[in-house]
Protein backbone atom coordinates (compact mmCIF):
# COMPACT_ATOMS: atom_id res chain seq x y z
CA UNK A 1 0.00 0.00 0.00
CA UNK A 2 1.06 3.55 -0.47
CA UNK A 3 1.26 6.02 1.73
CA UNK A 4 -0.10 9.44 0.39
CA UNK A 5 3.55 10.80 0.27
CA UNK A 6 4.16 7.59 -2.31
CA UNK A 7 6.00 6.14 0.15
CA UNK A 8 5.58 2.57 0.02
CA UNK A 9 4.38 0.91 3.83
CA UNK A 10 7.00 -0.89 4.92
CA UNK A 11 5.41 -3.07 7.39
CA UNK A 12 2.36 -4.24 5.12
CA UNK A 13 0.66 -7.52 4.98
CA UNK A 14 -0.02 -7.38 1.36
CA UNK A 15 3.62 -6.96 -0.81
CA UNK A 16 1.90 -8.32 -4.01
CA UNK A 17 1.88 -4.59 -5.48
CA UNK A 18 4.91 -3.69 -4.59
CA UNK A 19 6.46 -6.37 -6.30
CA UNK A 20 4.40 -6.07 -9.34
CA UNK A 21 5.23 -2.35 -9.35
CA UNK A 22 9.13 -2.55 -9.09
CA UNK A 23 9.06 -5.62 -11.91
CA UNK A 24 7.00 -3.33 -14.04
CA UNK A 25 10.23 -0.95 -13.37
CA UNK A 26 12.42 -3.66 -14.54
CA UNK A 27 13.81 -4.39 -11.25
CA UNK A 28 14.48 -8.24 -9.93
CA UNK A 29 12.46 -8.84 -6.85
CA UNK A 30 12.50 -11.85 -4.92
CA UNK A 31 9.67 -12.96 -2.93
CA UNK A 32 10.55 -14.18 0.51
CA UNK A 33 7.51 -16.85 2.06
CA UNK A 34 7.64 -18.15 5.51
CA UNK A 35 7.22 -21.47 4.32
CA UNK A 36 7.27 -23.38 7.97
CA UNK A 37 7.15 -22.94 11.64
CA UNK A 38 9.23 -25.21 14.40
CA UNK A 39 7.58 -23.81 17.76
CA UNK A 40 6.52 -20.61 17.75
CA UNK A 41 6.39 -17.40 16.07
CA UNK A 42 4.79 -13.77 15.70
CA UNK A 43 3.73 -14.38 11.87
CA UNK A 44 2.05 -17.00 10.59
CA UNK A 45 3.14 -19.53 7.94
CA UNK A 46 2.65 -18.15 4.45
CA UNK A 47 3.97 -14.73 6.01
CA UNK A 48 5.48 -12.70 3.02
CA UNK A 49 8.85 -9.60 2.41
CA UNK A 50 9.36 -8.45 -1.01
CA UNK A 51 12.54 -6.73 -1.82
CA UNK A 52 13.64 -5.06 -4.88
CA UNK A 53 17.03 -5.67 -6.21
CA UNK A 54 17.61 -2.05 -4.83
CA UNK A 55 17.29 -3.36 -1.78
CA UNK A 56 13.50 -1.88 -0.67
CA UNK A 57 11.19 -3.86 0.82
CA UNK A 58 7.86 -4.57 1.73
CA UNK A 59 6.30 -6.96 4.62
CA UNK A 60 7.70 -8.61 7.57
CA UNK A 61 8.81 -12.02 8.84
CA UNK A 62 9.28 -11.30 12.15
CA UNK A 63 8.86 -8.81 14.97
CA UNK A 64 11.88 -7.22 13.80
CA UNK A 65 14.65 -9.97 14.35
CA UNK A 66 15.32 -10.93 10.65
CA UNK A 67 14.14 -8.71 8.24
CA UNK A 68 18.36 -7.25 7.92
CA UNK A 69 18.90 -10.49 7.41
CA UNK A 70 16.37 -11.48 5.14
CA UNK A 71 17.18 -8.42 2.74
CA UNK A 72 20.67 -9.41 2.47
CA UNK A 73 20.13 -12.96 1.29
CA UNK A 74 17.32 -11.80 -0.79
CA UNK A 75 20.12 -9.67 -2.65
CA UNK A 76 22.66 -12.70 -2.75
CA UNK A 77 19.42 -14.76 -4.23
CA UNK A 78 19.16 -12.12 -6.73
CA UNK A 79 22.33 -11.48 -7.80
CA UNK A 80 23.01 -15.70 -8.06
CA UNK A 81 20.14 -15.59 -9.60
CA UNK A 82 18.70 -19.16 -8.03
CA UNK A 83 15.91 -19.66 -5.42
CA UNK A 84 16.95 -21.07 -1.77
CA UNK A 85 15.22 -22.55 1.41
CA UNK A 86 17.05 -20.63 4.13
CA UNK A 87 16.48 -21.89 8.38
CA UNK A 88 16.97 -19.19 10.87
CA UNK A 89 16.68 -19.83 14.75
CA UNK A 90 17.76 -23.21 16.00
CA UNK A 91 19.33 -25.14 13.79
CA UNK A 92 20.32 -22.69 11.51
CA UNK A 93 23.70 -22.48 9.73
CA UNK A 94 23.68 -18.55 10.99
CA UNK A 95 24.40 -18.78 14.65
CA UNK A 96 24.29 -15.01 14.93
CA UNK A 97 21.21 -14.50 14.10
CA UNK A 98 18.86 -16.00 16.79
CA UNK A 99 15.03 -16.08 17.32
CA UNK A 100 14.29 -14.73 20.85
CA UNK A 101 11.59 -17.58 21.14
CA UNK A 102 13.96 -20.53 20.35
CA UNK A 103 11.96 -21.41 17.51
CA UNK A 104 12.91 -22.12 13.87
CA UNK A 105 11.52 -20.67 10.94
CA UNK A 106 12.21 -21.82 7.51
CA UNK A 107 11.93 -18.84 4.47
CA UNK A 108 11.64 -19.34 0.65
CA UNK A 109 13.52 -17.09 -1.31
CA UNK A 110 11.67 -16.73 -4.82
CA UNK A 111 13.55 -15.17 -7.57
CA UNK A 112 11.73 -16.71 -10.45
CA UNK A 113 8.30 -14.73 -9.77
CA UNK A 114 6.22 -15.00 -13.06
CA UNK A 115 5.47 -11.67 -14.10
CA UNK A 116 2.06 -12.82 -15.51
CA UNK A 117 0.91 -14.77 -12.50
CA UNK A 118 1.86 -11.88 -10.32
CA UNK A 119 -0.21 -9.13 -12.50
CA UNK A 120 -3.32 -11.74 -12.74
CA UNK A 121 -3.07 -12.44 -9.18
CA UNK A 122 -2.55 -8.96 -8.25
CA UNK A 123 -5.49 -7.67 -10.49
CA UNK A 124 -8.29 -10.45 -8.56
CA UNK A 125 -7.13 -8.41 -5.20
CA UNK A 126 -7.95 -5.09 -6.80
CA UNK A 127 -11.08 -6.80 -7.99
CA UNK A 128 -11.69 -7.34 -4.73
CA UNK A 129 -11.33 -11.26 -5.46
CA UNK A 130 -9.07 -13.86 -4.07
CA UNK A 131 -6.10 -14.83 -5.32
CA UNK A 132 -3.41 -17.71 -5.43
CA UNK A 133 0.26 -18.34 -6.43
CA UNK A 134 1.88 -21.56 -6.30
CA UNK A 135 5.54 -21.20 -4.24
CA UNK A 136 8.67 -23.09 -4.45
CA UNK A 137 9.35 -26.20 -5.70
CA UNK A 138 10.91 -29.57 -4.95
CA UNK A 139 14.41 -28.34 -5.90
CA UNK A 140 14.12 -25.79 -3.64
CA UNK A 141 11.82 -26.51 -0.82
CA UNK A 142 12.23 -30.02 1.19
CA UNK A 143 8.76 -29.54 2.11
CA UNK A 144 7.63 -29.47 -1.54
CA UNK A 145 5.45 -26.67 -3.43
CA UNK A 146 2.47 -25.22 -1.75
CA UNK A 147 -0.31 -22.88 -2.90
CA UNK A 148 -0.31 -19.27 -1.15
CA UNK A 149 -4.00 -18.18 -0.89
CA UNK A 150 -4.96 -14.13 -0.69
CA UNK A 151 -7.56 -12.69 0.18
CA UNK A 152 -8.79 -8.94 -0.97
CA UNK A 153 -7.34 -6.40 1.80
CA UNK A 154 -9.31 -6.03 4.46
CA UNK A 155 -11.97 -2.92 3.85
CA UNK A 156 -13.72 -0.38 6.23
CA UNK A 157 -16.46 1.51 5.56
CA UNK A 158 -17.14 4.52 8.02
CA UNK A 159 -21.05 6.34 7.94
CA UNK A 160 -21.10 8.90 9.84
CA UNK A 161 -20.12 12.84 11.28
CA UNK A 162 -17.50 14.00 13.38
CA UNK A 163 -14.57 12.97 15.39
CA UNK A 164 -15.53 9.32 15.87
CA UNK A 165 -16.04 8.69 12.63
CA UNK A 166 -12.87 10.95 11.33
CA UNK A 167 -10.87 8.81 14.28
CA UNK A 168 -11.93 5.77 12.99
CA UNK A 169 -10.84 6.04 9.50
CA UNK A 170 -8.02 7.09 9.99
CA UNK A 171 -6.65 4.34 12.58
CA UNK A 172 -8.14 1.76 10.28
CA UNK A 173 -6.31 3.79 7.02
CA UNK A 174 -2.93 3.29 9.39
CA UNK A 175 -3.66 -0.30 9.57
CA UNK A 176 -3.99 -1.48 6.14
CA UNK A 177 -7.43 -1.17 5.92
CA UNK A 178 -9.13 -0.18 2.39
CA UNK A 179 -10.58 2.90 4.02
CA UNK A 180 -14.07 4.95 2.59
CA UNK A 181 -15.84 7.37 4.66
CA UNK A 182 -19.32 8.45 3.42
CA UNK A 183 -20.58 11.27 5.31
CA UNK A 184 -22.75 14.39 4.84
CA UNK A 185 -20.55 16.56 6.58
CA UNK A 186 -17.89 18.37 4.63
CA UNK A 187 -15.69 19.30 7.64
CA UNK A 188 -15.53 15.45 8.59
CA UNK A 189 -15.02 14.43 5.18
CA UNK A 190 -12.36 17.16 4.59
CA UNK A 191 -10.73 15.98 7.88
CA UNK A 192 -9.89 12.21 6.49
CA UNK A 193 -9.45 13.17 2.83
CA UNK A 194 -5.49 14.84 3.76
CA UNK A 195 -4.70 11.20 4.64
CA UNK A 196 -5.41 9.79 1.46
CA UNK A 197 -8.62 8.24 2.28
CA UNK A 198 -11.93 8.33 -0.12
CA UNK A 199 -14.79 10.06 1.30
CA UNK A 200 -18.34 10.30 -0.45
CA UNK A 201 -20.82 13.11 -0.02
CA UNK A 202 -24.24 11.70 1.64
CA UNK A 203 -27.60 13.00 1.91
CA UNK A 204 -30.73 10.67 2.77
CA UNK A 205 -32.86 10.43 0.42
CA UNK A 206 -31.47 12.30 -2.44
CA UNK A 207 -28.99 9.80 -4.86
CA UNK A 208 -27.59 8.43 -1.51
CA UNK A 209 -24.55 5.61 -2.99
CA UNK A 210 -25.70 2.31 -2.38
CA UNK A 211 -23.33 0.41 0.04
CA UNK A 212 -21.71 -2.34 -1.53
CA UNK A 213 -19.95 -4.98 0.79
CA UNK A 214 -18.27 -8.11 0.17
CA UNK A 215 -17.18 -10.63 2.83
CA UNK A 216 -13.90 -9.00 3.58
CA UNK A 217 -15.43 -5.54 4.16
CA UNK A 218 -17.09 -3.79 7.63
CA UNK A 219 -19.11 -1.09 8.05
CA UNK A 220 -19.64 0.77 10.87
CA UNK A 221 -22.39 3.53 11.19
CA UNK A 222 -21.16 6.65 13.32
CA UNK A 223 -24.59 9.11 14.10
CA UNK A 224 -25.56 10.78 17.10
CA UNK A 225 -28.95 11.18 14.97
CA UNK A 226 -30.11 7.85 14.39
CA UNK A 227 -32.16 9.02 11.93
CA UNK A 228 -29.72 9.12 9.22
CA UNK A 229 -29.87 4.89 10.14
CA UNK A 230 -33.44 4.36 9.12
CA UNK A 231 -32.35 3.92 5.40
CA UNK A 232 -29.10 2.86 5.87
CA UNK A 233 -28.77 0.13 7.82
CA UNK A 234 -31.32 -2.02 5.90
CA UNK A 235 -29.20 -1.26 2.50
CA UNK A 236 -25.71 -2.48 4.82
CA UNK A 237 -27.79 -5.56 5.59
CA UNK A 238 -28.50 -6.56 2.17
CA UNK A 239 -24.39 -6.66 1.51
CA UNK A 240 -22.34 -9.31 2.45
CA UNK A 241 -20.22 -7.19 5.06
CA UNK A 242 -18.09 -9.73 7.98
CA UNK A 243 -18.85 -7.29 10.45
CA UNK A 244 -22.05 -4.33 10.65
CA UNK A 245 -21.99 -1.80 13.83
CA UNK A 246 -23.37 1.09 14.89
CA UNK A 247 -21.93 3.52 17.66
CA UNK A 248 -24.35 4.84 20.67
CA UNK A 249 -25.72 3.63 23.90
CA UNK A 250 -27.17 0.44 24.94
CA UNK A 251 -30.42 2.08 25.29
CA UNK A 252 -29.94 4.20 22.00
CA UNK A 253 -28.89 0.66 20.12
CA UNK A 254 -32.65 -0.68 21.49
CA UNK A 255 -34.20 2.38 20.27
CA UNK A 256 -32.65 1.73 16.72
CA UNK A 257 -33.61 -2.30 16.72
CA UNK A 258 -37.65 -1.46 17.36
CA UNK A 259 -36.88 1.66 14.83
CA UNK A 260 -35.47 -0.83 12.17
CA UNK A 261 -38.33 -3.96 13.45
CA UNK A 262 -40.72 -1.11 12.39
CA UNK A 263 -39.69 -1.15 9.12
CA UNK A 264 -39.77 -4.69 8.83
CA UNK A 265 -36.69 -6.29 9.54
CA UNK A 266 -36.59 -9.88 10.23
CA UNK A 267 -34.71 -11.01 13.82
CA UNK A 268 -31.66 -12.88 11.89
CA UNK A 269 -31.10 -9.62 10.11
CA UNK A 270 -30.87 -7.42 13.48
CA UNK A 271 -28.49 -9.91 14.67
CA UNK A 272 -26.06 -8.78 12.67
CA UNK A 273 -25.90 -5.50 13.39
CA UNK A 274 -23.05 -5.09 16.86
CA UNK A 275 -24.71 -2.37 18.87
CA UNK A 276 -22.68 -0.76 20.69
CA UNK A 277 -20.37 -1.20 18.71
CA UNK A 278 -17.08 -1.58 20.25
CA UNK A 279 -14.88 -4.43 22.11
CA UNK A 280 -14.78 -2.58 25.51
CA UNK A 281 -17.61 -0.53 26.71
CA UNK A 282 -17.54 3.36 28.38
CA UNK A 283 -15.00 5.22 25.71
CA UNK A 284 -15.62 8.85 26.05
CA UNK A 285 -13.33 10.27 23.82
CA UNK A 286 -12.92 9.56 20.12
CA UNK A 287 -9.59 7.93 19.36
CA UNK A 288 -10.77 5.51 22.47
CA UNK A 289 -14.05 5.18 20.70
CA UNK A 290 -11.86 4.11 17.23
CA UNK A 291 -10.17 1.47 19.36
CA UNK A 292 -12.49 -0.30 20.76
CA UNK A 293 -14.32 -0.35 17.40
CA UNK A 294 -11.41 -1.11 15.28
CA UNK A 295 -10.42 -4.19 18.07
CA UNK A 296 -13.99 -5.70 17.59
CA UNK A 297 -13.58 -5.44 13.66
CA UNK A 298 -10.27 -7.32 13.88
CA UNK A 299 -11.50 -9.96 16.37
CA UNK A 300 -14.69 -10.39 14.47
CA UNK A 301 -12.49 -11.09 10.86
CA UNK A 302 -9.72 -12.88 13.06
CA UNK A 303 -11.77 -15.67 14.13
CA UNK A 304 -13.06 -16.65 10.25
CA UNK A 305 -9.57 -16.00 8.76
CA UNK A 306 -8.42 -19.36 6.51
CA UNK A 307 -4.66 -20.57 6.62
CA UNK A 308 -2.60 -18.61 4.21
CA UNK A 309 -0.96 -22.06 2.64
CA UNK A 310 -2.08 -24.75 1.03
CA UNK A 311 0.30 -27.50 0.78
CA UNK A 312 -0.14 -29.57 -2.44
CA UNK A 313 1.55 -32.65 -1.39
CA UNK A 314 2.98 -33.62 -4.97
């Protein structure tokens, strides 16, 4: 992802475009895979770096023990111009370098990336589709190829006015999330739009955009005036959002279930809506407000997450 300066994010879970874009620059990139896992470890297996022959990078392998490391034997990778299965932590042939955990990890080094099956991959994300790309193979990796799944980037859409909602997007905007704030306010639209996230102008009634959701995208309604809810919620409903929530009191969040029952809402349907929305209750202020939100949203997507590798077993 890139920052609205064009920096790149360094620490990003998604290093797809970033390698696409430096290839398309006619730089070698090699992408690094955290093919497997002896005890434990702070990213999961099919955790991903891409580095540029240049030596920039995107995406991390660890909680900041390796990644040095990993650059420089990307660039030896490179300039051999060969893929390698490289072990760090115990029983590695680099004694210096040392997980604090006593684990092992085990990292593919890819420097044969298809250009093609990088751009088709890379174009499903931004189609808001998942992807795959087969890694390694037998030369390379002892525990054969495997299939690396990806899913669209996570998404966020914020409904609402003023700091809450402002707070919101832009904590979710800092971590990683697709980011859209739809709002009829132009001072809290104007306040998110410096960071580099989309903002639409709202008004009920009147050619209001219809809210369209997929299954890796929340929305999260941000009103003091629950009005604005009466046509909105039912259209977030009708999407296939992971997570739908709505800011305000306990008694304020019964108020809008009989408003929306009114209107004819089934039961199943007002389940899904997480009123109040948050994972810890009684935050007055709005960047505590954006946490506890944001926290719920992550747990909530957490708990249906998929493992990132397949292995193929051939």
């Amino acid at each position: 992802m890139r920052n609205p300066d064009g920096r790149w994010e360094k620490f990003d879970d998604y290093v797809l475009d970033f390698a696409l874009d430096r290839m398309r620059h006619n730089e070698q990139v090699a992408l690094v895979t955290l093919a497997n896992i002896e005890g434990t470890a702070p990213r999961p297996r099919g955790a991903q770096m891409a580095i540029s022959q240049t030596g920039e990078w995107v995406g991390y392998l660890s909680g900041g023990c390796i990644e040095r490391a990993v650059v420089a034997e990307a660039l030896a990778a490179l300039d051999e111009g060969k893929s390698r299965y490289v072990r760090y932590g115990r029983g590695s042939k680099y004694l210096d370098i040392q997980l604090p955990c006593g684990s092992a990890i085990d990292l593919h080094f890819d420097v044969d990336i298809d250009k093609a099956d990088l751009a088709t991959a890379q174009s499903r994300l931004e189609e808001r589709n998942p992807a795959s790309l087969q890694i390694g193979n037998s030369s390379t990796s002892p525990d054969m190829p495997f299939i690396r799944h990806y899913r669209p980037r996570r998404r966020l859409i914020v409904v609402g006015i003023g700091p809450g909602a402002v707070q919101l997007a832009k904590l979710a905007r800092s971590a990683g999330f697709a980011t859209l704030l739809q709002s009829p306010d132009e001072l809290t639209r104007s306040a998110v739009s410096e960071y580099g996230i989309e903002t639409i102008a709202i008004a009920p009634g009147r050619n209001t955009p219809a809210l369209t959701a997929d299954a890796w995208t929340a929305i999260v309604f941000m009103f003091h005036d629950h009005e604005w809810e009466r046509e909105l919620i039912p259209a977030a409903i009708r999407t296939d959002a992971f997570y739908i929530g709505a800011m305000g009191s306990r008694r304020a969040h019964l108020q809008r279930l009989e408003m929306l029952k009114s209107l004819g809402m089934d039961d199943a349907s007002l389940a899904r809506i997480r009123g109040p929305a948050g994972l810890f209750a009684g935050a007055k202020s709005a960047p505590d407000v954006a946490i506890s939100i944001l926290a719920e949203i992550v747990q909530v997507d957490n708990a249906q997450c998929t493992p990132l590798i397949e292995d193929t077993g051939t």
